[in-house]
Protein backbone atom coordinates (compact mmCIF):
# COMPACT_ATOMS: atom_id res chain seq x y z
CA UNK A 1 0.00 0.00 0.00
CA UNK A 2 0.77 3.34 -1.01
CA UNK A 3 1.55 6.58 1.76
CA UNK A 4 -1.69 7.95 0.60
CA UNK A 5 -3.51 4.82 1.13
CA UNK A 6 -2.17 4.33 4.78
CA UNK A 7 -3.52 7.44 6.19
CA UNK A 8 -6.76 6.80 3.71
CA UNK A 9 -6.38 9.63 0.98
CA UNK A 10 -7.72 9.25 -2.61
CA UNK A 11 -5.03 10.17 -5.36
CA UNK A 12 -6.42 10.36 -8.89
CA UNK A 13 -4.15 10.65 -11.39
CA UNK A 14 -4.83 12.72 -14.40
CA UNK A 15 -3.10 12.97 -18.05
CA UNK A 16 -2.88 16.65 -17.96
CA UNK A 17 -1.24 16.40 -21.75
CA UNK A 18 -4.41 14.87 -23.06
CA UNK A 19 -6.33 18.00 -21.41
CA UNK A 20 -5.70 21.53 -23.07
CA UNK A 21 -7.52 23.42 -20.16
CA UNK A 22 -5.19 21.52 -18.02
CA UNK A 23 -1.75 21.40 -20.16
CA UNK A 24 -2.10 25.56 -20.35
CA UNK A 25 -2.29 26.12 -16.75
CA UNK A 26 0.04 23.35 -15.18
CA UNK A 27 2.54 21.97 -18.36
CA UNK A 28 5.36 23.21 -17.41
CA UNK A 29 4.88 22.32 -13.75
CA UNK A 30 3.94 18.42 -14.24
CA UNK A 31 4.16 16.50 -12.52
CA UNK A 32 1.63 18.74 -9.74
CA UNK A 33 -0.14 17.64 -6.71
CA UNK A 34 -3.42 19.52 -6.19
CA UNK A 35 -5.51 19.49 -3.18
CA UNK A 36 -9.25 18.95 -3.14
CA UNK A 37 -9.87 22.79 -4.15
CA UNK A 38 -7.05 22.61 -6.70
CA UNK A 39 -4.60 23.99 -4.71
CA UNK A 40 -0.96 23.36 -5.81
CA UNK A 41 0.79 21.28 -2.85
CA UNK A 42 3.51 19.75 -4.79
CA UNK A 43 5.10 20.33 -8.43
CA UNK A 44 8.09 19.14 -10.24
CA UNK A 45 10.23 16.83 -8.58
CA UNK A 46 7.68 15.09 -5.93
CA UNK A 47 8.89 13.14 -2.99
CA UNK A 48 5.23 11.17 -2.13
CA UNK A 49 5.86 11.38 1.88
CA UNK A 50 6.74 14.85 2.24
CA UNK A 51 4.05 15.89 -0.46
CA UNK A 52 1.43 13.83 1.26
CA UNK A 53 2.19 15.39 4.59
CA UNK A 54 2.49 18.67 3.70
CA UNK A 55 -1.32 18.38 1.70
CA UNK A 56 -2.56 16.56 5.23
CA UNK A 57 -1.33 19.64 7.10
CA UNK A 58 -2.91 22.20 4.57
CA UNK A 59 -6.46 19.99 4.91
């Protein structure tokens, strides 16, 4: 199981190249972490444990 799974968070991953909407505002950021209001808590270079802690904090 997955960080996210342990503490019992949902991650949906998204093809943001197959999205234009989504390729114009976060391209040359991917790979981004959003929160549930689409709120950037991660981008580029993402280490899943401190990502995933720093989203739980912002919840």
């Amino acid at each position: 199981m997955d960080e996210a799974g342990r503490v019992g968070a949902i991650v949906e991953e998204i093809d943001v190249d197959s999205d234009d909407r989504l390729l114009g505002s976060y391209g040359m950021r991917i790979p981004v972490l959003l929160g549930p209001s689409d709120e950037v808590f991660a981008e580029g270079i993402i280490d899943e444990r401190r990502a995933l802690r720093k989203a739980l904090r912002r919840l």
